[in-house]
Protein backbone atom coordinates (compact mmCIF):
# COMPACT_ATOMS: atom_id res chain seq x y z
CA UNK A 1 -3.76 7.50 13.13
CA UNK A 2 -1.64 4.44 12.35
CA UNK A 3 2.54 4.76 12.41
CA UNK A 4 3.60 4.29 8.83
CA UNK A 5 5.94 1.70 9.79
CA UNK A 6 2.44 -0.44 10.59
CA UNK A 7 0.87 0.67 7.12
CA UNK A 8 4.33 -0.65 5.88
CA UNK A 9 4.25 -3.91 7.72
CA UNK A 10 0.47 -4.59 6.10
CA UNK A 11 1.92 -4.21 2.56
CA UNK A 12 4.73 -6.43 2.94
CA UNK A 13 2.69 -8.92 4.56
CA UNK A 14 0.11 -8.74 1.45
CA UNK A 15 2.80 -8.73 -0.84
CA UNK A 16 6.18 -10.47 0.39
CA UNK A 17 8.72 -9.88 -2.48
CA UNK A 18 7.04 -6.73 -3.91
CA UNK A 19 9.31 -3.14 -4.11
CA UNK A 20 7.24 -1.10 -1.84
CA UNK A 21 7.65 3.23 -1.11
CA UNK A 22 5.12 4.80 0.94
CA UNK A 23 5.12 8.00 2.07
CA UNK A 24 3.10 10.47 4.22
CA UNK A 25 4.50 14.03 2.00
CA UNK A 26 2.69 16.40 4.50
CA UNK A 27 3.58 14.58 7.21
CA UNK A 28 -0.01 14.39 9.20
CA UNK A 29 -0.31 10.74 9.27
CA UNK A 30 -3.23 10.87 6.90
CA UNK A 31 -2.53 11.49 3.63
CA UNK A 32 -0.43 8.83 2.09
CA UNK A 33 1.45 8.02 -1.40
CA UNK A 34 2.11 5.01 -2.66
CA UNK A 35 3.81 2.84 -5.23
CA UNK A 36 3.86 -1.02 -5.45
CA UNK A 37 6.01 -3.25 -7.79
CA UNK A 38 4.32 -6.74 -7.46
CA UNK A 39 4.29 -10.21 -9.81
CA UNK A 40 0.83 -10.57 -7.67
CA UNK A 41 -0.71 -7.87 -10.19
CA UNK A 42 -0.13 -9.92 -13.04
CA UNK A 43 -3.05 -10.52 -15.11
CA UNK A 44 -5.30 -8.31 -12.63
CA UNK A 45 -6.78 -4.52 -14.20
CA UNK A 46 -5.98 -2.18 -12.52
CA UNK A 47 -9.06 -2.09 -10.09
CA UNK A 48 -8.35 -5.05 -9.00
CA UNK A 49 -4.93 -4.63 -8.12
CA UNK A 50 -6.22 -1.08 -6.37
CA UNK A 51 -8.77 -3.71 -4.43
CA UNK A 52 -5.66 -5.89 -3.78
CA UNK A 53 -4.12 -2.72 -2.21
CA UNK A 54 -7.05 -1.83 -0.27
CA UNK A 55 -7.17 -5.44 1.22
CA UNK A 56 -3.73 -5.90 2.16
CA UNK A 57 -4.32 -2.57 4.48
CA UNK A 58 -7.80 -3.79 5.76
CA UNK A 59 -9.30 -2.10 8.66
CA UNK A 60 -6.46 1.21 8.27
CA UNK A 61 -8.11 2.38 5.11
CA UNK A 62 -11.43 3.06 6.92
CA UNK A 63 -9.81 4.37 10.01
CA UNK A 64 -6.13 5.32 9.69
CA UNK A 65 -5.95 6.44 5.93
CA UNK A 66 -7.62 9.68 4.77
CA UNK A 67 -6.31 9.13 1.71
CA UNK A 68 -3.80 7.25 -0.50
CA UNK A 69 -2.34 8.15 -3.77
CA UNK A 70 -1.54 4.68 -5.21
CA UNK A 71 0.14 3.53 -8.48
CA UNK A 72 0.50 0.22 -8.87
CA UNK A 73 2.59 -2.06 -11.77
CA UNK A 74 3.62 -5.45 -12.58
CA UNK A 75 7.40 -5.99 -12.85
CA UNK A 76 7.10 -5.84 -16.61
CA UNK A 77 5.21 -2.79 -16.57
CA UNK A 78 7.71 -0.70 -14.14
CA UNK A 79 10.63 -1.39 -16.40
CA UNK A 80 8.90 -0.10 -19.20
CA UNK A 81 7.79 2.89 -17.31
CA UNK A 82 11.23 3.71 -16.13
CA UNK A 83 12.61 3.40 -19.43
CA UNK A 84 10.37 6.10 -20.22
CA UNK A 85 11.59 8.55 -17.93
């Protein structure tokens, strides 16, 4: 088990400038959700900015993450998704 506030510190690291909320919802350290606002996803699909994700957290997704809900967007692509809501 990894402290969020280290899963926290690996995301801003892999994407300084990006509007990042993670959360651990049942509390057990484990189970994580998480959305990322990021210009580095521009032009990527959508695996790749999953495989972006994934790299930025390294070793913690084989050892300290059970498993991670994860939505990522452009800039672009969160305005027009909160417009929608």
């Amino acid at each position: 088990m990894m402290p969020i506030h280290e899963l926290q510190a690996l995301l801003d690291k892999g994407f300084p400038g990006a509007t990042i909320n993670l959360d651990n919802p049942q509390g057990d350290g484990v189970h994580y959700q998480l959305q990322i606002v990021s210009e580095l996803f521009q032009g990527k699909s959508l695996v790749e900015q999953h495989q972006m994700v994934y790299r930025a957290l390294g070793d913690a997704m084989e050892s300290a993450v059970h498993a991670l809900a994860l939505k990522t967007y452009t800039p672009a692509q969160w305005t027009k998704a909160r417009g929608r809501a």
